[in-house]
Each structure stands twice: as C-alpha cells, then as structure tokens.
C-alpha atoms as a PDB file:
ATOM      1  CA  UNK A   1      23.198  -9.715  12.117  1.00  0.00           C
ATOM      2  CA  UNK A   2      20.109  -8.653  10.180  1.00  0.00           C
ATOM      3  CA  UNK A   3      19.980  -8.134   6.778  1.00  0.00           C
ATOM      4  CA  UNK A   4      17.527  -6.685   4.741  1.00  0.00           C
ATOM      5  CA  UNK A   5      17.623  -6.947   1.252  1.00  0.00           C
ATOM      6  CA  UNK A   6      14.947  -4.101   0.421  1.00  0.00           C
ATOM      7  CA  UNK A   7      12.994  -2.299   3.289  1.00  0.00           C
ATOM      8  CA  UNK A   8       9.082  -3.038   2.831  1.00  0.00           C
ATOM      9  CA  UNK A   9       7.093   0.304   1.228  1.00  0.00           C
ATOM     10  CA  UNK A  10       5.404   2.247   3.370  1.00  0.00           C
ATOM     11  CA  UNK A  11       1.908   2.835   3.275  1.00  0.00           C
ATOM     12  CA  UNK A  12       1.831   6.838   2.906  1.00  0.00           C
ATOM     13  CA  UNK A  13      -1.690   6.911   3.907  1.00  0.00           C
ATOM     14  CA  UNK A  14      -1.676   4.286   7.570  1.00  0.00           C
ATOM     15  CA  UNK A  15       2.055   4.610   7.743  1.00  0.00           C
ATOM     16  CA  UNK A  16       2.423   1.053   8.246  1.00  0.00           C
ATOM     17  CA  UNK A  17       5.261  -1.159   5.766  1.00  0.00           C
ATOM     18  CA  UNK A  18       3.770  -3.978   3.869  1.00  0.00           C
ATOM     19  CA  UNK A  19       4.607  -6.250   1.387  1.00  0.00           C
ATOM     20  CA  UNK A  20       5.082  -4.929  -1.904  1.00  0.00           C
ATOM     21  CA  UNK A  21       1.742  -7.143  -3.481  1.00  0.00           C
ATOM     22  CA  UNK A  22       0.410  -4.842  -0.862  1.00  0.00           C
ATOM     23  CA  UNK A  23       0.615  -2.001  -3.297  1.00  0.00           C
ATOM     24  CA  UNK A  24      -0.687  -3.882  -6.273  1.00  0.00           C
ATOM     25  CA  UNK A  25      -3.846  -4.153  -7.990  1.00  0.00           C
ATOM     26  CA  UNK A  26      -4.899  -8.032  -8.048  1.00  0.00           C
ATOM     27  CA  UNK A  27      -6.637  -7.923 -10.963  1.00  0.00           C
ATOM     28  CA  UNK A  28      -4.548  -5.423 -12.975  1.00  0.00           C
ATOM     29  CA  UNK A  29      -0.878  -5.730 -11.344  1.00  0.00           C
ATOM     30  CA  UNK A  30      -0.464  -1.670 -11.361  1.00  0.00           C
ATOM     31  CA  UNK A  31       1.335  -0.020  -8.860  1.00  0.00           C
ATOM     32  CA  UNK A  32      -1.380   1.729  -6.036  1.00  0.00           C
ATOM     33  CA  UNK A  33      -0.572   4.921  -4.106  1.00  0.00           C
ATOM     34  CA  UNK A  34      -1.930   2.996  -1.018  1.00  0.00           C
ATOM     35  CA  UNK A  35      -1.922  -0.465   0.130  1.00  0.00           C
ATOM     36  CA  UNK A  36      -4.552  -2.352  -0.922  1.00  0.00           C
ATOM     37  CA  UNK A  37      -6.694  -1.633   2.686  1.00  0.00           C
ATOM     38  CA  UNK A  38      -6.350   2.066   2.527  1.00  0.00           C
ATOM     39  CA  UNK A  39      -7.717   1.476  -0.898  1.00  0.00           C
ATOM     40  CA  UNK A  40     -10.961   0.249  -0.032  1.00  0.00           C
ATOM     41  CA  UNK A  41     -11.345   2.491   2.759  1.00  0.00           C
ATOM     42  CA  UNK A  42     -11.117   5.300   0.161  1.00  0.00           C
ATOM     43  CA  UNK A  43     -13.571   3.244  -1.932  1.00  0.00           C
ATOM     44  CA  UNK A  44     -16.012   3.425   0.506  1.00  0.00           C
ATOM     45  CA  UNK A  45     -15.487   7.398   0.880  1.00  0.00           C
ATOM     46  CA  UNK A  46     -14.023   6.986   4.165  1.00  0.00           C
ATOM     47  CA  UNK A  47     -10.280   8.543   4.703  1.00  0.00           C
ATOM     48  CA  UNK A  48      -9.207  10.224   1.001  1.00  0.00           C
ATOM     49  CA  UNK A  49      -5.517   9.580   0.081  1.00  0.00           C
ATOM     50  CA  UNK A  50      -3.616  11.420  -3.043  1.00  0.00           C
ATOM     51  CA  UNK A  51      -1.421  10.027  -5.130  1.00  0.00           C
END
C-alpha cells in the first residue's frame, strides 16, 4: 500500500510536481507562483507565468 502524506504541488506553469522548497525563494523563504526553474526562465523573458 502507498501512502502519501501530502501530494507534491504542482508546477502551474511546466505541470510537473516538485518538492515544496521547489516553490520557495532561497534567499527570502516566500511562497513562488512557479517552481524555482520556471522562475528563471521567466527571468530571462522566456515563457511568462501569472500568479
């Protein structure tokens, strides 16, 4: 039997789950809209996400 205690957050932008410190700023500790890679893509004007 598998259990999972909380189902990972999905990504809204790649539609991939990741860890939760996926959606976290490292310096800062907020919550992101994104994980951290869609992030930087967005950074760097590539694919635009919305909060």
């Amino acid at each position: 039997m598998t259990r999972q205690p909380h189902p990972q957050p999905k990504c809204p932008e790649c539609q991939y789950r990741k860890s939760p410190s996926e959606f976290r700023d490292p310096a800062t500790h907020e919550q992101l809209p994104a994980c951290k890679h869609c992030m930087r893509l967005a950074q760097r004007g590539g694919q635009r996400w919305t909060a």
